[in-house]
C-alpha atoms as a PDB file:
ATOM      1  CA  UNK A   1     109.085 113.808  59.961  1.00  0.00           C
ATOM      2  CA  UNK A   2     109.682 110.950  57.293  1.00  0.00           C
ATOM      3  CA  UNK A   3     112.645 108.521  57.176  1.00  0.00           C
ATOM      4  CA  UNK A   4     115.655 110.657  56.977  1.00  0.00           C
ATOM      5  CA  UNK A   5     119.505 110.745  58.181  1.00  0.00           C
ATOM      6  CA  UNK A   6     118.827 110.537  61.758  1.00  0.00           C
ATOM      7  CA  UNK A   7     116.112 107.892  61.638  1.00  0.00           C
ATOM      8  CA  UNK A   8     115.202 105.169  59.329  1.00  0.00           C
ATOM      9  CA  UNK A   9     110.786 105.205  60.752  1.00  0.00           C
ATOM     10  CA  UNK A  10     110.847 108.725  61.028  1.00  0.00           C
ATOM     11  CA  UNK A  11     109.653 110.897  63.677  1.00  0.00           C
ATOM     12  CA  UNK A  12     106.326 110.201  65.024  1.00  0.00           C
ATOM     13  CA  UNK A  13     105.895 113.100  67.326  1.00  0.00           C
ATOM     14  CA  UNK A  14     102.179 113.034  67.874  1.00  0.00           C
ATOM     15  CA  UNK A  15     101.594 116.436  67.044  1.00  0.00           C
ATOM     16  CA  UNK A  16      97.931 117.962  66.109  1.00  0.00           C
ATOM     17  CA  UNK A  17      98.067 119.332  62.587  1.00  0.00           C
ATOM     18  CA  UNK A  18      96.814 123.033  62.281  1.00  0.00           C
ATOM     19  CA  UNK A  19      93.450 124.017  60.819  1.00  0.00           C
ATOM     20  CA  UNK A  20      95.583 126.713  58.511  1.00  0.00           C
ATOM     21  CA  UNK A  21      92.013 127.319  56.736  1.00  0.00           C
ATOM     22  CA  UNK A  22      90.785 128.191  59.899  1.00  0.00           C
ATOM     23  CA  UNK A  23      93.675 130.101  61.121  1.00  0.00           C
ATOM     24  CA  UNK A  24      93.890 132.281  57.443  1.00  0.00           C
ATOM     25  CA  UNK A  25      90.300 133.464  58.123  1.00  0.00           C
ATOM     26  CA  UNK A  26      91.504 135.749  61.137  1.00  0.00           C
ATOM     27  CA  UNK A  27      95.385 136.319  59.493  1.00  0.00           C
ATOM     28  CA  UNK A  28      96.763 133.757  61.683  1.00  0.00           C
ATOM     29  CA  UNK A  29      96.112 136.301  64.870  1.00  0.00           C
ATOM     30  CA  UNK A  30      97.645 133.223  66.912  1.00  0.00           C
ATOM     31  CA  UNK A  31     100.687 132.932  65.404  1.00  0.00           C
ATOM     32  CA  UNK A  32     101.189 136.544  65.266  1.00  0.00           C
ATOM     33  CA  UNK A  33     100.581 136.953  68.927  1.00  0.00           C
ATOM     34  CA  UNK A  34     103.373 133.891  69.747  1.00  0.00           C
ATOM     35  CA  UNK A  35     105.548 135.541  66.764  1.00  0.00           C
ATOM     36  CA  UNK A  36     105.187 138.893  68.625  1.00  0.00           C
ATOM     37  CA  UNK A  37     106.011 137.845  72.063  1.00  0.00           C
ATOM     38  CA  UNK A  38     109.415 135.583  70.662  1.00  0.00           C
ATOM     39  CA  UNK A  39     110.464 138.710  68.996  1.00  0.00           C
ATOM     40  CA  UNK A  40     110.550 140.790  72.245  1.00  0.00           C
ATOM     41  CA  UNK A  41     111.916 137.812  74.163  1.00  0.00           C
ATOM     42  CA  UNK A  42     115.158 137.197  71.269  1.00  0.00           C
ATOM     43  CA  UNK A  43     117.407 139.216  69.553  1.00  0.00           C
ATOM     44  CA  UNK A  44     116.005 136.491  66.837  1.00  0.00           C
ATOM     45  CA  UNK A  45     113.779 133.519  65.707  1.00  0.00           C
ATOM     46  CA  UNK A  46     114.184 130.283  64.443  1.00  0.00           C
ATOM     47  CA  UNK A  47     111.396 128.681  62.517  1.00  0.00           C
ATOM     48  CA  UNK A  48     111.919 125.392  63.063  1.00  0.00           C
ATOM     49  CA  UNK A  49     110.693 122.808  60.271  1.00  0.00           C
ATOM     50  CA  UNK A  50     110.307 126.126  57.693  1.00  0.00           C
ATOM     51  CA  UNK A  51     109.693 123.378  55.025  1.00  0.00           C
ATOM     52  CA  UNK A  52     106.089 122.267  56.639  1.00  0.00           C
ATOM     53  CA  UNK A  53     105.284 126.552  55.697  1.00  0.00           C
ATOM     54  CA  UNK A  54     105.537 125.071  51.892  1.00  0.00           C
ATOM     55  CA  UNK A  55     103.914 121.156  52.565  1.00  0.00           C
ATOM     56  CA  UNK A  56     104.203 119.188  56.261  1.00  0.00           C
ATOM     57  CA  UNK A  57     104.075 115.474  56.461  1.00  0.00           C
ATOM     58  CA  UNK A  58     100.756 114.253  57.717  1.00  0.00           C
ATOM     59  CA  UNK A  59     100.519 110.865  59.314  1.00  0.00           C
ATOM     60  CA  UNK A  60      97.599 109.100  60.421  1.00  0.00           C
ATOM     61  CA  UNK A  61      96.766 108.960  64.245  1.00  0.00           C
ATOM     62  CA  UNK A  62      96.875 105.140  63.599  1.00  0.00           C
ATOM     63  CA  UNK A  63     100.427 104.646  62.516  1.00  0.00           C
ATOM     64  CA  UNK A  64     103.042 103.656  65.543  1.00  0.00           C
ATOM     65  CA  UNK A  65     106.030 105.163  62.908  1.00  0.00           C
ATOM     66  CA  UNK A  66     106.550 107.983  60.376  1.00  0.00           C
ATOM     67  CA  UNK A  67     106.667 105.628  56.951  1.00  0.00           C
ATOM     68  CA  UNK A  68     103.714 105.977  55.846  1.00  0.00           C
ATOM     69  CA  UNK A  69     102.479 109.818  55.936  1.00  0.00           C
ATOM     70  CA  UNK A  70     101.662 111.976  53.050  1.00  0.00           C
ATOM     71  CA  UNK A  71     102.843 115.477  51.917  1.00  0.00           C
ATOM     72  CA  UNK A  72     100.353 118.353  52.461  1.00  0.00           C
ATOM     73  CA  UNK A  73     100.340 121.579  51.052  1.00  0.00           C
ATOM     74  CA  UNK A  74     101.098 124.340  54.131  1.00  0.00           C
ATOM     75  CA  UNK A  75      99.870 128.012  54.743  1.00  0.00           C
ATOM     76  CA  UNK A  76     103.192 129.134  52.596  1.00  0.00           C
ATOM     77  CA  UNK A  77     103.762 133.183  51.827  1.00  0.00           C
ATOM     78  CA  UNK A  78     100.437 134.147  53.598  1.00  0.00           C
ATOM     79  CA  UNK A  79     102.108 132.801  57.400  1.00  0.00           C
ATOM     80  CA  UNK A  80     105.085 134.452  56.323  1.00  0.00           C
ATOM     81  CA  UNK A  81     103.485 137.888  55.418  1.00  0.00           C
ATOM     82  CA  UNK A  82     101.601 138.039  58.551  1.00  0.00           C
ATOM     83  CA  UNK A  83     105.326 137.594  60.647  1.00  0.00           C
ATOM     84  CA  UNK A  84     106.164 140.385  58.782  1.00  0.00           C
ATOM     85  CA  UNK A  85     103.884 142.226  59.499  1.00  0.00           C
ATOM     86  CA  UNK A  86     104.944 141.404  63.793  1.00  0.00           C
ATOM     87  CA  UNK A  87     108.375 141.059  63.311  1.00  0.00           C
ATOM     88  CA  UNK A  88     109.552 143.954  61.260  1.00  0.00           C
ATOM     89  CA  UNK A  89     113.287 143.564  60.875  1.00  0.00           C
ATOM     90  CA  UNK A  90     114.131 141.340  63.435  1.00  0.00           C
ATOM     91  CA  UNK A  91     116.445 138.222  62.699  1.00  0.00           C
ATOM     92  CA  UNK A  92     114.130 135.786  61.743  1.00  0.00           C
ATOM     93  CA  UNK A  93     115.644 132.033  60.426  1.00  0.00           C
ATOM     94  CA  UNK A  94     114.255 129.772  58.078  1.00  0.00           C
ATOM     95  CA  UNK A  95     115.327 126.424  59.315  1.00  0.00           C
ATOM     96  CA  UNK A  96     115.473 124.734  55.672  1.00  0.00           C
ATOM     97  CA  UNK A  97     116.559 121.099  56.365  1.00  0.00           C
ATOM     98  CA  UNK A  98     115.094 117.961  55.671  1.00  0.00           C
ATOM     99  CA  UNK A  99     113.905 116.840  52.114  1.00  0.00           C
ATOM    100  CA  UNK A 100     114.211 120.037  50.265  1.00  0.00           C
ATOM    101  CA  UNK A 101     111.888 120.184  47.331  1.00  0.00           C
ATOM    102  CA  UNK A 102     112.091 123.154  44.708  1.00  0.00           C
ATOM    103  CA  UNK A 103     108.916 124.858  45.947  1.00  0.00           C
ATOM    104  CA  UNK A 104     110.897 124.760  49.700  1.00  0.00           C
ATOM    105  CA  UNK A 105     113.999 126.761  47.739  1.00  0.00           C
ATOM    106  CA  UNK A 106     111.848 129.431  46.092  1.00  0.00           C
ATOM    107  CA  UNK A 107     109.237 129.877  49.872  1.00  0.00           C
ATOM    108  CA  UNK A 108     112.763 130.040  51.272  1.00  0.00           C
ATOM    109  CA  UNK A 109     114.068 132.892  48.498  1.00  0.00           C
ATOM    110  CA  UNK A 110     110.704 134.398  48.830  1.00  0.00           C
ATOM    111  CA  UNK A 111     110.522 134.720  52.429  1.00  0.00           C
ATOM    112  CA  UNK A 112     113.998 137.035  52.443  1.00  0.00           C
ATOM    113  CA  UNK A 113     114.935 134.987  55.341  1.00  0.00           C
ATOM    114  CA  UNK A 114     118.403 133.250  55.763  1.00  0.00           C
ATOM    115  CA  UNK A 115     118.137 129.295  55.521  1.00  0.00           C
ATOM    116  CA  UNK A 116     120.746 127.224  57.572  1.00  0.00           C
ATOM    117  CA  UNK A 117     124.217 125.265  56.409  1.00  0.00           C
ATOM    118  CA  UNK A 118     125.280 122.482  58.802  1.00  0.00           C
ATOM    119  CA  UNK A 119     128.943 121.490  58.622  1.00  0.00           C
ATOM    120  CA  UNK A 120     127.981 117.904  59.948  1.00  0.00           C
ATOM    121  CA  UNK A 121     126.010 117.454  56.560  1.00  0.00           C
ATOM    122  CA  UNK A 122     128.651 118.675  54.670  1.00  0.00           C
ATOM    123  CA  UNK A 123     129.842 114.879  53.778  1.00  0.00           C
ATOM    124  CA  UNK A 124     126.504 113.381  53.383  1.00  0.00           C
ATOM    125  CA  UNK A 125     125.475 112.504  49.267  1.00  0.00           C
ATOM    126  CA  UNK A 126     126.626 114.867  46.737  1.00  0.00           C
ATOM    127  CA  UNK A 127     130.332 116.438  46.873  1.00  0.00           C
ATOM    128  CA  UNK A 128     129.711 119.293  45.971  1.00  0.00           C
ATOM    129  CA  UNK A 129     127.333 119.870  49.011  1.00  0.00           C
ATOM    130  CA  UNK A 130     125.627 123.340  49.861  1.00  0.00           C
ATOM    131  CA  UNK A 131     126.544 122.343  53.213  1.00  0.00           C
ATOM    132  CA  UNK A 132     130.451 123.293  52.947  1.00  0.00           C
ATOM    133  CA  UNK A 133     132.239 126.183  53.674  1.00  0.00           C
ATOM    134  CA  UNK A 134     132.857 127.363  50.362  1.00  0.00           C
ATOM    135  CA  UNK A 135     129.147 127.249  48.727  1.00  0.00           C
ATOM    136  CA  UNK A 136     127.686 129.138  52.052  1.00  0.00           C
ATOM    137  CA  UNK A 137     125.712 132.101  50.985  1.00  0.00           C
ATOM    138  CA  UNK A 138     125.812 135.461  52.622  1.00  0.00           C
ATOM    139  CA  UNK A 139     122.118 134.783  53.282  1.00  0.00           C
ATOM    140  CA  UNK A 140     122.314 132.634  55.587  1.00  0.00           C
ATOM    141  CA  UNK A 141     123.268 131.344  58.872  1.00  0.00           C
ATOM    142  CA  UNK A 142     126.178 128.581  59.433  1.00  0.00           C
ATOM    143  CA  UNK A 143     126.618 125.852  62.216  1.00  0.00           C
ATOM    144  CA  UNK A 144     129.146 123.426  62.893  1.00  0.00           C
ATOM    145  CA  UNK A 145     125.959 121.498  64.154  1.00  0.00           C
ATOM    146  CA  UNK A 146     122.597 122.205  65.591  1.00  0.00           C
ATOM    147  CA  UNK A 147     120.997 120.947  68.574  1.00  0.00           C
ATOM    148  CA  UNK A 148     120.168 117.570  66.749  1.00  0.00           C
ATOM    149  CA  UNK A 149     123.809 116.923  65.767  1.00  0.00           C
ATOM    150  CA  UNK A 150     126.877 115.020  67.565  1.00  0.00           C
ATOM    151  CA  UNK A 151     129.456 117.414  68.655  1.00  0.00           C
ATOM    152  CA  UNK A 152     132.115 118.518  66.509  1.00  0.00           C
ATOM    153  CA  UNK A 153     134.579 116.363  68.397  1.00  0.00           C
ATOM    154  CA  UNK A 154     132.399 113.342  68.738  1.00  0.00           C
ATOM    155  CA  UNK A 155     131.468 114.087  64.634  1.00  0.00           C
ATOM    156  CA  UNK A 156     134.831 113.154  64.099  1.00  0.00           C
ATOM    157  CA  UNK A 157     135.742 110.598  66.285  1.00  0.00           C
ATOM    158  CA  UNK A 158     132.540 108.591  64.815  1.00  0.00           C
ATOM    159  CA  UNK A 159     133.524 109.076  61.156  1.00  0.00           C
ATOM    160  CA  UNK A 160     135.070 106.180  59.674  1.00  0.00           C
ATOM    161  CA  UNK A 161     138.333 106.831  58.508  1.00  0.00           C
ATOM    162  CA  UNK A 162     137.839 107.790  55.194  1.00  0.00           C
ATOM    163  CA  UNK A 163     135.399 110.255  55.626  1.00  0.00           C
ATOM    164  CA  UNK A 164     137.558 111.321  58.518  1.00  0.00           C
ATOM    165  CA  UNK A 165     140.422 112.103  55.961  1.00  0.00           C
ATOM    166  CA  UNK A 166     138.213 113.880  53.614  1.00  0.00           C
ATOM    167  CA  UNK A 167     137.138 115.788  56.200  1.00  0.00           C
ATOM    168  CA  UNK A 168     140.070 117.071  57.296  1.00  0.00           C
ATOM    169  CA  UNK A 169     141.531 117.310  53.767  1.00  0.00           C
ATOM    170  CA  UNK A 170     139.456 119.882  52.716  1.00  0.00           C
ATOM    171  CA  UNK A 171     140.099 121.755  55.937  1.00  0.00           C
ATOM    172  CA  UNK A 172     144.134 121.470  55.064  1.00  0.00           C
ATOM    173  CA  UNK A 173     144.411 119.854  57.917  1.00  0.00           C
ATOM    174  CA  UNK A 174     147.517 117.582  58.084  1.00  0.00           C
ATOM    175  CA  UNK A 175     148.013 116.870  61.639  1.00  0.00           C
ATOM    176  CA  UNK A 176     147.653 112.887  63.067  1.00  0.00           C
ATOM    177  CA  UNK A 177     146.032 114.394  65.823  1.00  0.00           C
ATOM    178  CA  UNK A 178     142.831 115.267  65.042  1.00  0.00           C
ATOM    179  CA  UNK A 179     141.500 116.525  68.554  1.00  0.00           C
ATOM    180  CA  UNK A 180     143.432 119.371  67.522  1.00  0.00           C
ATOM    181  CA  UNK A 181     141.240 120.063  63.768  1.00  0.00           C
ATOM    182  CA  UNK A 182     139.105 122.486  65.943  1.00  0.00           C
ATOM    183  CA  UNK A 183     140.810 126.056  65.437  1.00  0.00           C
ATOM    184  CA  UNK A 184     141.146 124.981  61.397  1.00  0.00           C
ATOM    185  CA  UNK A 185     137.260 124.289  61.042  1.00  0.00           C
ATOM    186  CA  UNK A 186     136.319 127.377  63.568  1.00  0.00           C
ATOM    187  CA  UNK A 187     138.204 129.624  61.656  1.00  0.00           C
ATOM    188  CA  UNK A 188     137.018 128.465  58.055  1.00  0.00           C
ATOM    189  CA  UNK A 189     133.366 128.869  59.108  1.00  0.00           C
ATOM    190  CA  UNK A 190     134.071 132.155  60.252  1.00  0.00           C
ATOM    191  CA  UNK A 191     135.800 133.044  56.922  1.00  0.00           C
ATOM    192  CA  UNK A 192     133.383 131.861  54.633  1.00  0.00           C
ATOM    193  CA  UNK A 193     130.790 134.100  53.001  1.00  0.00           C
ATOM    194  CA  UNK A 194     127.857 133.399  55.607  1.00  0.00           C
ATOM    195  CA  UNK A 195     126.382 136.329  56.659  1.00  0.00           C
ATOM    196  CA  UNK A 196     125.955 134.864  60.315  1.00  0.00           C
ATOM    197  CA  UNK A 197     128.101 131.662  61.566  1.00  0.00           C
ATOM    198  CA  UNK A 198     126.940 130.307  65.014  1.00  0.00           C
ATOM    199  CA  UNK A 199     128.788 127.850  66.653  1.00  0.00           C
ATOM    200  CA  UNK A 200     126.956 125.252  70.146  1.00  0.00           C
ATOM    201  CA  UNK A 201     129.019 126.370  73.198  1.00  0.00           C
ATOM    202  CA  UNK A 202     130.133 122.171  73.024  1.00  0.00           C
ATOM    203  CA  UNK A 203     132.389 122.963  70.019  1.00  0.00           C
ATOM    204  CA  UNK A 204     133.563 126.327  71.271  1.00  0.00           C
ATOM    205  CA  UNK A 205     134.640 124.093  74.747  1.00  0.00           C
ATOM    206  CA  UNK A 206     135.676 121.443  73.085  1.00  0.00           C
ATOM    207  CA  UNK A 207     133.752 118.721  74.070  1.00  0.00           C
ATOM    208  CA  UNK A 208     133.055 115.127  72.937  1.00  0.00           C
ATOM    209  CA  UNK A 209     129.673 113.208  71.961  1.00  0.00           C
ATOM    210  CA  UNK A 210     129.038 112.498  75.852  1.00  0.00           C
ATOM    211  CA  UNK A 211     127.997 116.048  76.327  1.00  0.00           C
ATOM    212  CA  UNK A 212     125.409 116.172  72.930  1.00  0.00           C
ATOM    213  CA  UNK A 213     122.172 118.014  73.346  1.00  0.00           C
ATOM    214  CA  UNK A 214     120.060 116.008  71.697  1.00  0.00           C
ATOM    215  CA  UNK A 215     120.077 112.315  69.747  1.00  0.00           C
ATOM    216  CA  UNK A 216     116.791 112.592  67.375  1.00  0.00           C
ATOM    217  CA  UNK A 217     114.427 109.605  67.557  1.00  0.00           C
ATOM    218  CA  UNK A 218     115.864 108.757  71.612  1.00  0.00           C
ATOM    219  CA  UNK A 219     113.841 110.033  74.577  1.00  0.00           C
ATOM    220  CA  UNK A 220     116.600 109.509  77.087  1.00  0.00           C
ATOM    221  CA  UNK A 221     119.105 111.822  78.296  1.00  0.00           C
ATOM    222  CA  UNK A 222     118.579 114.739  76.214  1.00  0.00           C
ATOM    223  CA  UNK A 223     117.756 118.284  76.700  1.00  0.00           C
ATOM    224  CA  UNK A 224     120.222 118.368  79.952  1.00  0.00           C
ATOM    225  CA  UNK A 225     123.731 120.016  79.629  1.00  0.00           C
ATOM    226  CA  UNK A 226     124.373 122.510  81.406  1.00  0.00           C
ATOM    227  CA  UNK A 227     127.856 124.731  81.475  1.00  0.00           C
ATOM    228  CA  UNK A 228     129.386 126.661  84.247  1.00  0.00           C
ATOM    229  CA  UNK A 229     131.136 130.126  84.434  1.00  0.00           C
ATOM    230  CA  UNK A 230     134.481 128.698  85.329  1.00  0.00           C
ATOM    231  CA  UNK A 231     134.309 126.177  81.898  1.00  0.00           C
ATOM    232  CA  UNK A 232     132.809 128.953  79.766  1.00  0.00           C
ATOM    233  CA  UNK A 233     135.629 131.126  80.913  1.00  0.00           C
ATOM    234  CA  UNK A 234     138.443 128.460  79.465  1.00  0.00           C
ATOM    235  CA  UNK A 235     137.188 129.775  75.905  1.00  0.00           C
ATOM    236  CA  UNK A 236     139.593 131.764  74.302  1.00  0.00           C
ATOM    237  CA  UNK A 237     137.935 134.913  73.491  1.00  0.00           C
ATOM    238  CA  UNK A 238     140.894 136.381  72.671  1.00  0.00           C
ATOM    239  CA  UNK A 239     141.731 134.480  69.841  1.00  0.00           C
ATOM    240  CA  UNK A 240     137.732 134.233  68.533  1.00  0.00           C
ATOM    241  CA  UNK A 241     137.982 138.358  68.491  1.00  0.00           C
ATOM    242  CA  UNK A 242     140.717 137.850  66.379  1.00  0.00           C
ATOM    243  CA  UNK A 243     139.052 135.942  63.903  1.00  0.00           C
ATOM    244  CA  UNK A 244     136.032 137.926  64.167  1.00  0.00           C
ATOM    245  CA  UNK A 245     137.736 141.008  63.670  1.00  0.00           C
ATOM    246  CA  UNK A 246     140.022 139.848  60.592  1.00  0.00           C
ATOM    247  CA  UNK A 247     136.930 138.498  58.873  1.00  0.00           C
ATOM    248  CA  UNK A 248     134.752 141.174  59.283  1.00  0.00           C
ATOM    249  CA  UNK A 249     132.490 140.050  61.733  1.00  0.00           C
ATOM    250  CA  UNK A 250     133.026 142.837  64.110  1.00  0.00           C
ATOM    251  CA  UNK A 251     129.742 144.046  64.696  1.00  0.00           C
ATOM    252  CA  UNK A 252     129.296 142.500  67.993  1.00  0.00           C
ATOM    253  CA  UNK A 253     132.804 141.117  69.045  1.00  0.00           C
ATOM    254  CA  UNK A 254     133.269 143.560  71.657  1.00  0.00           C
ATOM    255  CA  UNK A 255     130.306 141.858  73.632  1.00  0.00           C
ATOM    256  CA  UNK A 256     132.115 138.504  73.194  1.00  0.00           C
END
């Protein structure tokens, strides 16, 4: 990945780049097999990176950082055909984040499938940002933040105060105590027009930045928190049904 928000070298993850040539000349019969087993596995898919479909960033095996790679052009509508044809109409998501380019927005529209919003970049450049509440389309799937982001908590603990009173403005949330913003931001995600809103069990616990997944560009102490039953069961599922129920997002509440 090239220099972005979460690191100023990139991402130099070492990865062999596909022969999609190669690949196209039997239509991509080993991505359809992985596609095809993931399907039965999950109710859905995420395709992580869904912006290297349209160009990836190539770096030479040379290069200790990400700086200097180059765009390529990627496999585009004929990878995504071929998961249709596997996948039918399973839940498939187009994880469209990163530098977005035009040609990324129209594989994305193309594709049918729902790109991602991320509350966390919600502040970040423009004000207006795709990334809030109110521009979420219903073709698409919400987070407060992904696996990559601090927790909602430790988000705004970290923000300098400022940001931390925008934030919260445009929430309406007037409270000193801010450890408190949680039920205002859960319930505005679930309100907004995104046709799917998922929310890492962190936030739903209410946990700070010591129990993040994942810090991008670290190697250390990620990938390792675990819940039990007795913490998961201090949720209040009684008040989430609510929500879900008054906003319409009732389809699977009872299993909540």
């Amino acid at each position: 990945m090239p220099p972005d928000y979460f690191s100023e070298d990139g991402q130099l993850w070492g990865n062999p780049l596909y022969d999609w040539d190669k690949m196209k000349e039997n239509n991509f019969s080993w991505w359809r097999e992985r596609m095809s087993f993931m399907c039965e596995l999950f109710d859905g898919v995420r395709i992580d990176h869904f912006r290297g479909l349209e160009s990836y960033f190539s770096i030479p095996a040379s290069e200790k950082t990400a700086k200097n790679g180059k765009w390529v052009k990627g496999p585009g509508m004929s990878l995504i055909n071929a998961f249709k044809d596997i996948c039918g109409d399973k839940l498939i998501i187009a994880e469209d984040l990163g530098e977005i380019t035009p040609e990324v927005e129209k594989l994305v529209k193309d594709s049918t499938y729902p790109g991602m919003r991320v509350l966390q970049f919600g502040l970040l450049g423009e004000d207006n940002s795709m990334h809030l509440p109110h521009n979420y389309p219903n073709n698409c799937v919400a987070y407060t933040g992904t696996h990559d982001n601090n927790t909602l908590l430790g988000y705004v603990w970290d923000l300098d105060k400022a940001s931390r009173e925008k934030f919260l403005d445009y929430f309406g949330y007037e409270d000193a105590n801010w450890d408190n913003c949680y039920d205002t931001v859960i319930r505005s995600m679930l309100a907004s027009h995104a046709g799917l809103v998922i929310f890492p069990i962190q936030d739903l616990l209410k946990y700070g930045k010591d129990t993040r997944l994942n810090t991008p560009g670290s190697c250390d102490d990620n990938w390792s928190f675990r819940i039990t039953k007795e913490q998961f069961d201090t949720i209040d599922r009684n008040k989430l049904r609510k929500w879900i129920n008054a906003y319409a997002r009732n389809k699977n509440a009872k299993q909540f």
